[in-house]
C-alpha atoms as a PDB file:
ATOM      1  CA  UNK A   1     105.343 130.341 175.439  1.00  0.00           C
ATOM      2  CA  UNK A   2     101.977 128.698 177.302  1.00  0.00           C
ATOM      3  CA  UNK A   3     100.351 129.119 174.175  1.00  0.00           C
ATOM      4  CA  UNK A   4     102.754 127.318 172.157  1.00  0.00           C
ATOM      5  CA  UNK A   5     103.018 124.521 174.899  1.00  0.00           C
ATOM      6  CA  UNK A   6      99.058 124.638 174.244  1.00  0.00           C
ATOM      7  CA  UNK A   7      99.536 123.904 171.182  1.00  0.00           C
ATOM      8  CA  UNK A   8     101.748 121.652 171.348  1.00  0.00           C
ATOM      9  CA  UNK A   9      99.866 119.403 173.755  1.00  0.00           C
ATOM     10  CA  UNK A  10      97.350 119.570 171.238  1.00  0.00           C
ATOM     11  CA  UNK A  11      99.171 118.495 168.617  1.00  0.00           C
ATOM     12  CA  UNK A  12      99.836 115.221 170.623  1.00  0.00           C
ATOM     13  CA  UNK A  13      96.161 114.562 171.129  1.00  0.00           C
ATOM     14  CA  UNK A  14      95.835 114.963 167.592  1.00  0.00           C
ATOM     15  CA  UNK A  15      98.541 112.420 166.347  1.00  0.00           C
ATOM     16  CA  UNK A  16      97.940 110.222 169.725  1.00  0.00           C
ATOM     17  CA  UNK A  17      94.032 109.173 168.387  1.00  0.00           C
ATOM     18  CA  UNK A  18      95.474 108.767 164.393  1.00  0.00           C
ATOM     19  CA  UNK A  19      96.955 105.206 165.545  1.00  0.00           C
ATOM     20  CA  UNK A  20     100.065 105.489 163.542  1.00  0.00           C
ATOM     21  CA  UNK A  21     103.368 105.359 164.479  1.00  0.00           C
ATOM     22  CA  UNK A  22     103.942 108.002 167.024  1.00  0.00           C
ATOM     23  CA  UNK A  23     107.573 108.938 166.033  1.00  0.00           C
ATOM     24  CA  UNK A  24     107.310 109.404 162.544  1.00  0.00           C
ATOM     25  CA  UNK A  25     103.840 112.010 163.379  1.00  0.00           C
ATOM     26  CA  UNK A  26     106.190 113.772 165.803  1.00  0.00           C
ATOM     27  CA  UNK A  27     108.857 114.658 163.293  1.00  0.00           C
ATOM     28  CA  UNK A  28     106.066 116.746 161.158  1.00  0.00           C
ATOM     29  CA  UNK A  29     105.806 119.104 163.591  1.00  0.00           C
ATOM     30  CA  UNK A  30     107.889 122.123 162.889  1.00  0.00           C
ATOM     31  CA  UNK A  31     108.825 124.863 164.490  1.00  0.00           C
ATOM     32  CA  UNK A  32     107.617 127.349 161.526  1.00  0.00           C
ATOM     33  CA  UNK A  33     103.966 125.459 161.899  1.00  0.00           C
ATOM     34  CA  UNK A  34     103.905 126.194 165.739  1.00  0.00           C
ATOM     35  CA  UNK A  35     105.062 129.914 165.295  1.00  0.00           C
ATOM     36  CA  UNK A  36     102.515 130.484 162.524  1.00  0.00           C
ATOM     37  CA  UNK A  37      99.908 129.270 164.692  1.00  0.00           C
ATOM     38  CA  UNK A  38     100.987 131.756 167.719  1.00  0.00           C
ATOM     39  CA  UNK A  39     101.446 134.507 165.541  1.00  0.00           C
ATOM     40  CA  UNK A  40      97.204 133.926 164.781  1.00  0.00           C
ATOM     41  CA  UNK A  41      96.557 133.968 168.021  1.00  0.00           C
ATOM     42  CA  UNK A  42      98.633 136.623 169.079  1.00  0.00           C
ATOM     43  CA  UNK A  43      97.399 138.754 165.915  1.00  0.00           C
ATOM     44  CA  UNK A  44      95.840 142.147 166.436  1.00  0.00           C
ATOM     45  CA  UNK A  45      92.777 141.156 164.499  1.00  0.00           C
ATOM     46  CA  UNK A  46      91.857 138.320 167.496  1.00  0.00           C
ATOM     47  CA  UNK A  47      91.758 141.652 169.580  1.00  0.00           C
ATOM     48  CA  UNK A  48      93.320 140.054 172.811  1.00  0.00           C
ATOM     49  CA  UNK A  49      91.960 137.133 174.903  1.00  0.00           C
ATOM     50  CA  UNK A  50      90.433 138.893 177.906  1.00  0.00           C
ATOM     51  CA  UNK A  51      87.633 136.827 179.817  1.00  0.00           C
ATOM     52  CA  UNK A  52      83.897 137.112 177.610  1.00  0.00           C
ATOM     53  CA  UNK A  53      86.059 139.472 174.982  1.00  0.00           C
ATOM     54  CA  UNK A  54      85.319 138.636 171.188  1.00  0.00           C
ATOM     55  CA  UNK A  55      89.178 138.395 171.123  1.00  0.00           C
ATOM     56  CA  UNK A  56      88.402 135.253 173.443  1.00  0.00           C
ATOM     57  CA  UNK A  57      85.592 134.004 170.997  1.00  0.00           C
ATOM     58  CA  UNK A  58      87.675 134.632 167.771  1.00  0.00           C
ATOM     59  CA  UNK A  59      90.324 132.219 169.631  1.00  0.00           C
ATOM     60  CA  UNK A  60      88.887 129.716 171.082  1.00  0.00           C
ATOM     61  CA  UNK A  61      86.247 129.127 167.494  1.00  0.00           C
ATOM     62  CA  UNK A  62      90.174 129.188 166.288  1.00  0.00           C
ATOM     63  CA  UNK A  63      91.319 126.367 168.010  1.00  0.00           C
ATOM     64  CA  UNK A  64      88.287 124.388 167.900  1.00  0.00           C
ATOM     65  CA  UNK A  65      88.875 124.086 164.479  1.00  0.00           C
ATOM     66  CA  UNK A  66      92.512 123.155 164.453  1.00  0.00           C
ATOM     67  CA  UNK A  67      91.073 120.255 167.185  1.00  0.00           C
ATOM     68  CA  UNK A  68      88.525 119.172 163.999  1.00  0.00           C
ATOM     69  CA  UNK A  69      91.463 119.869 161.299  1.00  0.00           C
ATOM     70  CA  UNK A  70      93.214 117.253 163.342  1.00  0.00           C
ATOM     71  CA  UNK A  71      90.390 114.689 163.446  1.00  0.00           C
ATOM     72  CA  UNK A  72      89.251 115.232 167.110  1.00  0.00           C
ATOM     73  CA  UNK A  73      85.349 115.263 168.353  1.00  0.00           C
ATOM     74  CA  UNK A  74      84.150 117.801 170.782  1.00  0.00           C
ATOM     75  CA  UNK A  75      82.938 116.031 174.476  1.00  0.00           C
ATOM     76  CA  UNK A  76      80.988 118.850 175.828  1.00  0.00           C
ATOM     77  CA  UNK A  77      77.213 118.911 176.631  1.00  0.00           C
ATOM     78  CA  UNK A  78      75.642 117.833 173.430  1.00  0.00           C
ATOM     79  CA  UNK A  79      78.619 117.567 171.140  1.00  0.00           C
ATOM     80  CA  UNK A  80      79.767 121.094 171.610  1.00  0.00           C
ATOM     81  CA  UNK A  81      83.502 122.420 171.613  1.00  0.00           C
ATOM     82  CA  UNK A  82      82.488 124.486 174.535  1.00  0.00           C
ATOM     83  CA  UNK A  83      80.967 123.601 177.893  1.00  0.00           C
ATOM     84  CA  UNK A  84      79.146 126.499 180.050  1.00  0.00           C
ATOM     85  CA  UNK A  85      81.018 127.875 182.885  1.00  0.00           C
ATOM     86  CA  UNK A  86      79.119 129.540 185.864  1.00  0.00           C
ATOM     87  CA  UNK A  87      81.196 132.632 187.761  1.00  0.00           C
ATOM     88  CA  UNK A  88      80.518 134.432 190.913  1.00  0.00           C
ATOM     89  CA  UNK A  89      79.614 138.108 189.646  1.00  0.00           C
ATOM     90  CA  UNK A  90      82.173 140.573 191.735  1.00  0.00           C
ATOM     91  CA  UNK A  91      80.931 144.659 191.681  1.00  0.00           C
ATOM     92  CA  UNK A  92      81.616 147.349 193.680  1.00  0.00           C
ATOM     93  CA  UNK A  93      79.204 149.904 195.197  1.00  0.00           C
ATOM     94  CA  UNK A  94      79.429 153.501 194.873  1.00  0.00           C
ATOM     95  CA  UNK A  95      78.926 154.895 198.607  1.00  0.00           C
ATOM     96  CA  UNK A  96      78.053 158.833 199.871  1.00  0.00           C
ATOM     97  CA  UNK A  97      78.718 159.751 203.422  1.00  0.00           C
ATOM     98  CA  UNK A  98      77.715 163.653 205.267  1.00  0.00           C
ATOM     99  CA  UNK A  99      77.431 163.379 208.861  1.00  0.00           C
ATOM    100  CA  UNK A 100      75.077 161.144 209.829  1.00  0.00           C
ATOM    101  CA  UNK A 101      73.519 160.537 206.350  1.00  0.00           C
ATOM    102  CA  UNK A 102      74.700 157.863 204.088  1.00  0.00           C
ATOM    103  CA  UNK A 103      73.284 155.892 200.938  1.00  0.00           C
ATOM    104  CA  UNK A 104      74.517 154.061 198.642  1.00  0.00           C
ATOM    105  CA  UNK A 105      74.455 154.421 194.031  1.00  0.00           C
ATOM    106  CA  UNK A 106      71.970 151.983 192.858  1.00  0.00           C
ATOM    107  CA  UNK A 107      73.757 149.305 190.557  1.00  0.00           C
END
């Protein structure tokens, strides 16, 4: 359901910057188009949407061009679709304890 709200708000963007009249651009918008549209996403062959996945790659390079189909420009750093994103790195140490002795796996 999120991704066809997605979608959907997408949709709007795209018929928002064509300057025509609003209502009659909202009435081409069918349900069959938005359920074809999750059914590509939600495909096997996108191979799920986990964080730095290919599944995630194959998805977003499919939206991006759904945003161009529609006759929107990319905004990020230098005209890209996609904008870096820096994440704290989270990892977990392997520990051994005997006694008084103890050390720690090296990463």
């Amino acid at each position: 359901m999120r991704t066809l709200c997605f979608l959907g708000v997408l949709s709007l963007l795209g018929l928002l910057s064509q300057g025509e009249d609003l209502d009659s651009r909202l009435a081409t918008i069918t349900e069959s188009d938005c359920f074809a549209r999750v059914e590509i996403l939600a495909a096997p062959e996108m191979a799920g949407r986990a964080t730095l996945s290919l599944g995630l790659d194959l998805a977003a390079t499919y939206v991006e061009e759904e945003l161009a189909a529609l006759g929107l420009e990319p905004a990020g750093p230098d005209g890209a679709w996609r904008a870096p994103l820096r994440a704290p790195r989270f990892g977990a140490r392997l520990g051994l304890f005997a006694g008084r002795r103890s050390g720690y796996l090296p990463h």
